[in-house]
C-alpha atoms as a PDB file:
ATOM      1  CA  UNK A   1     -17.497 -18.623  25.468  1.00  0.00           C
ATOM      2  CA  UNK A   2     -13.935 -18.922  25.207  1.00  0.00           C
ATOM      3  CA  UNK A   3     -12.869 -18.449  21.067  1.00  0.00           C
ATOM      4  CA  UNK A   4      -9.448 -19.166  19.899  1.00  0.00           C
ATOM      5  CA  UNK A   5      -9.228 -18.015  16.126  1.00  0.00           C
ATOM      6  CA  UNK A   6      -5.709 -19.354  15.088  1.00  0.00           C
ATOM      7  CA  UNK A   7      -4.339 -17.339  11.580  1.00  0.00           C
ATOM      8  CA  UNK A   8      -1.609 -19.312   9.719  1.00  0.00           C
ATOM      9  CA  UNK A   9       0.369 -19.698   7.019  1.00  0.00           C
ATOM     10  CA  UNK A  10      -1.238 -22.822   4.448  1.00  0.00           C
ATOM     11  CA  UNK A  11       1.786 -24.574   5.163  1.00  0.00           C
ATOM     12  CA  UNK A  12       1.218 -24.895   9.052  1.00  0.00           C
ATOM     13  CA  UNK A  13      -1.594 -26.842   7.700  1.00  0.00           C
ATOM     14  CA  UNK A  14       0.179 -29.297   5.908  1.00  0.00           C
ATOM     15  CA  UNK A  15       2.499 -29.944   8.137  1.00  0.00           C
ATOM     16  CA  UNK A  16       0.348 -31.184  11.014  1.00  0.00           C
ATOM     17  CA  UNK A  17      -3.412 -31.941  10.734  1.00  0.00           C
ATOM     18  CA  UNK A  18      -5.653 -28.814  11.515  1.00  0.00           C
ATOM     19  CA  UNK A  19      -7.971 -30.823  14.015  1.00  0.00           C
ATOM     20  CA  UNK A  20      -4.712 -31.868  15.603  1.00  0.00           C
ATOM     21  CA  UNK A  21      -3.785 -28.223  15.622  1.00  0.00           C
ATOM     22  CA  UNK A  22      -6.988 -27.317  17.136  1.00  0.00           C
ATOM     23  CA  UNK A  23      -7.076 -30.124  19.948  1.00  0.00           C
ATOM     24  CA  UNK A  24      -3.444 -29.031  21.572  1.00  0.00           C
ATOM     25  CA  UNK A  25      -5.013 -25.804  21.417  1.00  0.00           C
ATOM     26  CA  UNK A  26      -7.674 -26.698  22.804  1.00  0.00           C
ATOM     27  CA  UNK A  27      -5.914 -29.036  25.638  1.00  0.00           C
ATOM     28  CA  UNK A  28      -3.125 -26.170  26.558  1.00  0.00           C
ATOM     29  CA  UNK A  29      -6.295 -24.089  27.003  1.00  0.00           C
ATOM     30  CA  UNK A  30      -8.017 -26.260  29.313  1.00  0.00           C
ATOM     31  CA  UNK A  31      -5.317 -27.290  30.975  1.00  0.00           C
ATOM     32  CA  UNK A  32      -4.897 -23.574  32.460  1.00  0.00           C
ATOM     33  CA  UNK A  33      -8.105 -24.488  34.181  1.00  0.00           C
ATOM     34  CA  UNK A  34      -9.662 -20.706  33.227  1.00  0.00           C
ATOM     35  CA  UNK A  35     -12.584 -22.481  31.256  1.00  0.00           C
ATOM     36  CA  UNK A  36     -15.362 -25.091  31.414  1.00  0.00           C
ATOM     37  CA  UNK A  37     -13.808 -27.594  28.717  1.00  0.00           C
ATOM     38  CA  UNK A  38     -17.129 -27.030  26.935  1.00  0.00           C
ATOM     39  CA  UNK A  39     -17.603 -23.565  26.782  1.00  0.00           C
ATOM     40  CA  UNK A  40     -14.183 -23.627  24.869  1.00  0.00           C
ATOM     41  CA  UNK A  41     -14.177 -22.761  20.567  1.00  0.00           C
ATOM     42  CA  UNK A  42     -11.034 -23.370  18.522  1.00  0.00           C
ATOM     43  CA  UNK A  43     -10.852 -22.475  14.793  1.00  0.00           C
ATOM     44  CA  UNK A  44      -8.110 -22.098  12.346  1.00  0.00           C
ATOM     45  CA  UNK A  45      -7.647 -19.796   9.678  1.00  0.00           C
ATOM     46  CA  UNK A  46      -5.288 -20.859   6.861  1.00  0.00           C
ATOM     47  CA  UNK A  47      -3.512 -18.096   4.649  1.00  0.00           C
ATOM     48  CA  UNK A  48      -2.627 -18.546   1.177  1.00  0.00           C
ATOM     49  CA  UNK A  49      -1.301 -14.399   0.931  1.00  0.00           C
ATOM     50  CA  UNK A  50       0.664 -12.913   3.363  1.00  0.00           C
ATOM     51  CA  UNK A  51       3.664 -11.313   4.426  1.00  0.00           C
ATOM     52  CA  UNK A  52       5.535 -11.860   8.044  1.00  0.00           C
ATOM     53  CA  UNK A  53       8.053  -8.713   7.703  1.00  0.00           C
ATOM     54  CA  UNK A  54       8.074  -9.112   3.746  1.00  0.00           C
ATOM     55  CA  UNK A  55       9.373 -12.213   3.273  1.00  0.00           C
ATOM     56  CA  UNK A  56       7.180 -15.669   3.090  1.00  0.00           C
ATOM     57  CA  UNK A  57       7.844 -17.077   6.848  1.00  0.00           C
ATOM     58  CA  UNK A  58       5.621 -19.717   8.271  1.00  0.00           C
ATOM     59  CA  UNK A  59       3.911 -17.782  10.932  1.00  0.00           C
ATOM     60  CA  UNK A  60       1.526 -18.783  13.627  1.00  0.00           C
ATOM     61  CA  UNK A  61      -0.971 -16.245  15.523  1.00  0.00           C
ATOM     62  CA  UNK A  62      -3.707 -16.835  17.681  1.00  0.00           C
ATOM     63  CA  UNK A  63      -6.175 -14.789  18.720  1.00  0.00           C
ATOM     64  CA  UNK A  64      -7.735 -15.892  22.421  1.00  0.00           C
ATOM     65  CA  UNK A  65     -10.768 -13.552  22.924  1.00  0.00           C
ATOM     66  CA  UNK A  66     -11.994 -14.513  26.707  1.00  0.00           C
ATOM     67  CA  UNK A  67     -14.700 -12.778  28.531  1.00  0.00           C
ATOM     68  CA  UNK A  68     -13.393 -10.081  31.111  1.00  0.00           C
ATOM     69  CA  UNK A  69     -12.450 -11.021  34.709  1.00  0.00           C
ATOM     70  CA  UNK A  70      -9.134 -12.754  34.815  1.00  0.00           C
ATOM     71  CA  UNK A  71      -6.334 -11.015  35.914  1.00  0.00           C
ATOM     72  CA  UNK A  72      -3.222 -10.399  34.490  1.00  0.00           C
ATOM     73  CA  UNK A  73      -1.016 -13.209  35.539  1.00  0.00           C
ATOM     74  CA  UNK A  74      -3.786 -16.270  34.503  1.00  0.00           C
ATOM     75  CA  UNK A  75      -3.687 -14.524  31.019  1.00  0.00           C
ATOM     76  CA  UNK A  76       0.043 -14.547  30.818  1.00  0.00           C
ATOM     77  CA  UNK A  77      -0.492 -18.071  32.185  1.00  0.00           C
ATOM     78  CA  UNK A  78      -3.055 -19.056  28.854  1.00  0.00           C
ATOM     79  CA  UNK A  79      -0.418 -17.398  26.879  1.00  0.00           C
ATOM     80  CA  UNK A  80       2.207 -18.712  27.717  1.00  0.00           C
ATOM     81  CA  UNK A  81       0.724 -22.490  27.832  1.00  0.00           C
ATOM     82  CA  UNK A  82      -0.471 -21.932  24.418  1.00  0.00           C
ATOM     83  CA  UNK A  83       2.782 -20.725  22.572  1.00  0.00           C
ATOM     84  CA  UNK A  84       4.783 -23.754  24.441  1.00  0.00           C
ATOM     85  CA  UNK A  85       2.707 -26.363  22.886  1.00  0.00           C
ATOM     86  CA  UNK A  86       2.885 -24.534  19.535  1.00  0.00           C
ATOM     87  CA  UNK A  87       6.436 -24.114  19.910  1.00  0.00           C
ATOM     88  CA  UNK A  88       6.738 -27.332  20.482  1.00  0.00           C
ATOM     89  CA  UNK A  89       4.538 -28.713  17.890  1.00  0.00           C
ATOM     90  CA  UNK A  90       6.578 -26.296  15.258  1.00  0.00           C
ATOM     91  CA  UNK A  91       9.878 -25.678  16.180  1.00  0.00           C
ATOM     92  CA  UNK A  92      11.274 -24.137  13.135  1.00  0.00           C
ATOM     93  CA  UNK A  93       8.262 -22.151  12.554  1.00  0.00           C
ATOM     94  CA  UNK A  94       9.983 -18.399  12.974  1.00  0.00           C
ATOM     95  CA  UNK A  95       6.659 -16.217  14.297  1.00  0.00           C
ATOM     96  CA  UNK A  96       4.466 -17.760  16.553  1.00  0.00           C
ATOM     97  CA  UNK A  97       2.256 -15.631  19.233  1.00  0.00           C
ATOM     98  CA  UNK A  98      -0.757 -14.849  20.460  1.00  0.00           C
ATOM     99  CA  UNK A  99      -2.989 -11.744  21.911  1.00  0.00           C
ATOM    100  CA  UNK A 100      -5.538 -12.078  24.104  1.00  0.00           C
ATOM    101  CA  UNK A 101      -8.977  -9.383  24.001  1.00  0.00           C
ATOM    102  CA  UNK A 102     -11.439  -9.886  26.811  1.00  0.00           C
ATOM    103  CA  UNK A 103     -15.325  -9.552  25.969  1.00  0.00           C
ATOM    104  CA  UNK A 104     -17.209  -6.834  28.006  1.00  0.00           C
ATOM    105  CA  UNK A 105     -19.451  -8.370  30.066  1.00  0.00           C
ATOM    106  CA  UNK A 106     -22.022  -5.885  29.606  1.00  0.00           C
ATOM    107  CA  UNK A 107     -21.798  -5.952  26.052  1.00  0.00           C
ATOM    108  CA  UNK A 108     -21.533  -9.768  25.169  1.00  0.00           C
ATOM    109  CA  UNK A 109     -24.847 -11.460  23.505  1.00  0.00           C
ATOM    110  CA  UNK A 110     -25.509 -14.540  22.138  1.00  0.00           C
ATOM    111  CA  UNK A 111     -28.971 -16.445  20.884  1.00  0.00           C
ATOM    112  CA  UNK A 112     -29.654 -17.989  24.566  1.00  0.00           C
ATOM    113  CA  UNK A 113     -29.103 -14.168  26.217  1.00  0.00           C
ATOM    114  CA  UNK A 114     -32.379 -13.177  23.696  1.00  0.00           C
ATOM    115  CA  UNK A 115     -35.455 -14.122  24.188  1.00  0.00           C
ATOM    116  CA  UNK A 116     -37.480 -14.389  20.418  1.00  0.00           C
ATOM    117  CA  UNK A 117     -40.885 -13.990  19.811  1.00  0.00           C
ATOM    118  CA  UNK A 118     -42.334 -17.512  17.871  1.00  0.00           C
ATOM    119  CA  UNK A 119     -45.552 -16.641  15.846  1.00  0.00           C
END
């Protein structure tokens, strides 16, 4: 359930492997202990055009959309486990953060919640 999206600049990517990217992503997550290390989905998002306050800065942002029902302090908690490993995996990279959204329980859907008529 858990989806990490991680937008960066192309040359985040060529720094460091994106799978390795993904898998410290991936381990910070888990190691919060807020997810079933299966349910968790990392993906990365390399950008050729941008602009981090008009100038060309490597930048680093991940988006952590978790479904609802963790309070405050274990989201800081993802957070701030996340941006430490990326920190330290890029320490001169200038922007590097992350925002977490949670899914509405009520709302969420996905192909096991449906049941499909086979003809």
């Amino acid at each position: 359930m858990p989806h990490f999206v991680i937008d960066c600049s192309k040359q985040i990517v060529e720094q460091k492997l994106p799978e390795e990217i993904m898998q410290e992503v991936y381990d910070a997550a888990k190691s919060t202990g807020l997810f079933l290390a299966e349910e968790l989905k990392i993906r990365i998002n390399p950008f050729h055009y941008y602009s981090t306050g008009n100038t060309r800065d490597d930048f680093i942002h991940v988006f952590a959309n978790i479904m609802e029902g963790r309070n405050t302090g274990q989201k800081a908690n993802l957070s701030k486990q996340i941006i430490t490993t990326l920190k330290t995996m890029f320490p001169e990279v200038p922007v590097i953060s992350i925002n977490i959204r949670d899914f509405e329980k009520a709302t969420y859907c996905n192909k096991e919640m449906v049941q499909t008529l086979i003809q």
